[in-house]
Protein backbone atom coordinates (compact mmCIF):
# COMPACT_ATOMS: atom_id res chain seq x y z
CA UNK A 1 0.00 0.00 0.00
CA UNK A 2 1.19 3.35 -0.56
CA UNK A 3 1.42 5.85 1.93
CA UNK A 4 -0.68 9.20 1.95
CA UNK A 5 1.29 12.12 1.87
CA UNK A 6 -1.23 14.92 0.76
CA UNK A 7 0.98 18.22 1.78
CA UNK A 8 4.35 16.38 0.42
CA UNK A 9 1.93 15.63 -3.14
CA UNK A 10 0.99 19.03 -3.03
CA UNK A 11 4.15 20.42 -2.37
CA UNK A 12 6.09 18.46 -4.75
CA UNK A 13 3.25 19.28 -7.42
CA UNK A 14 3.59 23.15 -6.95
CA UNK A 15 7.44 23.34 -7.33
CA UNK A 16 6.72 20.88 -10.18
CA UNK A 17 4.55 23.74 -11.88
CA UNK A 18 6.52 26.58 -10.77
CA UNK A 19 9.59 25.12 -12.69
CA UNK A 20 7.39 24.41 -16.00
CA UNK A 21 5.96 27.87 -15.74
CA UNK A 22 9.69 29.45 -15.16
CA UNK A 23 11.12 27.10 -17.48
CA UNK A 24 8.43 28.58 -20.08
CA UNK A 25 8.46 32.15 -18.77
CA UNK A 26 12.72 32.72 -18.92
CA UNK A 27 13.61 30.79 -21.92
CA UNK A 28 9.97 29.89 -23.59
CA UNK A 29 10.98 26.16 -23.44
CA UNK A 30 8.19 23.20 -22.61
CA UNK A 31 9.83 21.44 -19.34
CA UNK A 32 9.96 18.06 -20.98
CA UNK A 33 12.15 15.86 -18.91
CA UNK A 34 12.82 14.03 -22.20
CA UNK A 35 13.60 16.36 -24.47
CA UNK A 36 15.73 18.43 -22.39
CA UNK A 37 17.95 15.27 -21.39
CA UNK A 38 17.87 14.64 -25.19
CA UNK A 39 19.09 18.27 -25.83
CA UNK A 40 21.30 17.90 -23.40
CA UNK A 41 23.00 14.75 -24.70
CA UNK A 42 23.41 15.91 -27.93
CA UNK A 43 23.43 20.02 -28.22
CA UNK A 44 27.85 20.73 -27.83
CA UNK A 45 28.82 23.45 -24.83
CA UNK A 46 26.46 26.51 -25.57
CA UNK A 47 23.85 28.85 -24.11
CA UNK A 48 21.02 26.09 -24.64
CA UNK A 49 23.09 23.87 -23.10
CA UNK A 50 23.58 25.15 -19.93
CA UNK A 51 19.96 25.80 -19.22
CA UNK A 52 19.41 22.11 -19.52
CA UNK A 53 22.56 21.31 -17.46
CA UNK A 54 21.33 23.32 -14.94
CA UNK A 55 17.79 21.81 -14.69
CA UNK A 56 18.81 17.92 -14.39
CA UNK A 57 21.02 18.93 -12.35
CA UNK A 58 18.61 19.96 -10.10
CA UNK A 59 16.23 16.91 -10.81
CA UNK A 60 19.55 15.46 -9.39
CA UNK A 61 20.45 17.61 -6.38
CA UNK A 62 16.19 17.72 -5.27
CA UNK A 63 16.85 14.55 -3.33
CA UNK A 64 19.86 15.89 -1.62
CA UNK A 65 18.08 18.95 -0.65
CA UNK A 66 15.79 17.06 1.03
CA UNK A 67 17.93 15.14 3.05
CA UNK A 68 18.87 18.49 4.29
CA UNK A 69 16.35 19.80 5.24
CA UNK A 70 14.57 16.80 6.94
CA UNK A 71 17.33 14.70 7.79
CA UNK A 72 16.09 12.13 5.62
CA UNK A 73 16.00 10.72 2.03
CA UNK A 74 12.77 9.53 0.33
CA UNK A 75 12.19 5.84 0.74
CA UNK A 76 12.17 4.20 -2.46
CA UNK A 77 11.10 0.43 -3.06
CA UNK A 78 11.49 -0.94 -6.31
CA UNK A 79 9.68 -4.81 -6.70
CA UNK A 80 10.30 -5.66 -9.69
CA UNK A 81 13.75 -7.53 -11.49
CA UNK A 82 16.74 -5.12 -12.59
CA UNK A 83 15.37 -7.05 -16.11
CA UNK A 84 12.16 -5.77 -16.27
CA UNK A 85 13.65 -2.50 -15.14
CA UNK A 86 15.66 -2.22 -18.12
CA UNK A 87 12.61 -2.96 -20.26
CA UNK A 88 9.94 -0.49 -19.28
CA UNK A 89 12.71 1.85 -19.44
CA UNK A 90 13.28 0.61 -23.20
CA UNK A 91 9.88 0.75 -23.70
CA UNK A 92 9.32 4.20 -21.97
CA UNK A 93 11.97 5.27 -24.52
CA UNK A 94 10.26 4.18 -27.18
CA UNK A 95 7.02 5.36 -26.35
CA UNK A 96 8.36 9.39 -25.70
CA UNK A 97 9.90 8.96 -29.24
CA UNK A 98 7.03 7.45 -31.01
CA UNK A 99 4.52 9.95 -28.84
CA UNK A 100 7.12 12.89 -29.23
CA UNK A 101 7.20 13.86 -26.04
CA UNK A 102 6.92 12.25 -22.15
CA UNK A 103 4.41 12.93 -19.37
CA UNK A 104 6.65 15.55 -17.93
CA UNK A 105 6.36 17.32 -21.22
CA UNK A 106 2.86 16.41 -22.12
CA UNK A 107 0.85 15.48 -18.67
CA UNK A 108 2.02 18.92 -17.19
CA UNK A 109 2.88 21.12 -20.52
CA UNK A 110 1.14 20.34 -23.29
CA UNK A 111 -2.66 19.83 -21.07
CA UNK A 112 -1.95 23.27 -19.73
CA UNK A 113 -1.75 24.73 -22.77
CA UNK A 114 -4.69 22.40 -23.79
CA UNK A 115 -2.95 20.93 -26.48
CA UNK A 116 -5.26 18.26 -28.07
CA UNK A 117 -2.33 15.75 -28.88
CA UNK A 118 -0.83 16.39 -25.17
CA UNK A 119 -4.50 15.56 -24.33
CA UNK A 120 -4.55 12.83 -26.47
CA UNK A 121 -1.23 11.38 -24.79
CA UNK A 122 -1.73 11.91 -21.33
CA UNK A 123 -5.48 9.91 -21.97
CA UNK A 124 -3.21 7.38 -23.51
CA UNK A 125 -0.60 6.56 -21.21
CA UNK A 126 -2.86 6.49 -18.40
CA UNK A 127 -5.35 4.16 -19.70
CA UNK A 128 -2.35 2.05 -20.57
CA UNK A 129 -0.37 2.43 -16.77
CA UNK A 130 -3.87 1.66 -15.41
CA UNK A 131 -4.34 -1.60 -17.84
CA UNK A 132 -0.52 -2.61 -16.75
CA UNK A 133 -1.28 -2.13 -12.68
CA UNK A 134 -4.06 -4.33 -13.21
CA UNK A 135 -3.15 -6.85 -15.09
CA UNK A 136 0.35 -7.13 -12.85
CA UNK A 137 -1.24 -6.90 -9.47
CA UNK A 138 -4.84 -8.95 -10.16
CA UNK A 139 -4.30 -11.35 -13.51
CA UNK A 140 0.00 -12.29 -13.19
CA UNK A 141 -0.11 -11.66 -9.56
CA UNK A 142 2.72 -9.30 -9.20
């Protein structure tokens, strides 16, 4: 079961939106966790470069800040295989290409903006993370 953490949700939510609408605001960029890392992976040492250094490296440093100022890192539990790890992140690489764009990019982005393809997506992969859950949990018993 997973716990209930309603001010950490909405917390974690609102600096999640205030970094989209900054993101957008100072350099009129969609905060798509895949395409920045993308851009960052393959754009060579300039000004568009840094901006995306800067941001996963903060995606990076978040859980770090945390542990200072509660003492404490998240607690993370992960049940499944290093296997099937490395294939629903295959798969989840696949799907941003093939949907151009992730969740980041279209769940928080692209429905803001009421984009009818982020609309589209986000509809999408939660139908299909909702089909997976139940299948894993109540027809394989996972």
């Amino acid at each position: 079961m997973t716990e209930f953490t309603p001010l950490l949700s909405f917390v974690g939510g609102t600096l999640i939106g205030l970094a989209a609408v900054a993101l957008m605001a100072v350099h009129g960029r969609i905060a798509g966790i895949n395409g920045i890392a993308s851009g960052f992976l393959t754009t060579h040492l300039n000004q568009d470069w840094a901006w995306r250094a800067a941001f996963l490296a903060g995606m990076v440093a978040s859980p770090l800040i945390l542990l200072g100022l509660t003492g404490r890192l998240p607690d993370i539990t992960v049940p499944s295989s290093p296997l099937l790890l490395v294939i629903g992140g295959f798969l989840t690489g696949v799907g941003t290409t093939f949907g151009s764009g992730c969740t980041s990019g279209h769940g928080v982005c692209g429905i803001s903006r009421l984009s009818a393809r982020s609309i589209a997506a986000t509809l999408t992969f939660m139908a299909t993370a909702v089909v997976t859950v139940f299948l894993t949990r109540h027809v394989f018993g996972g």
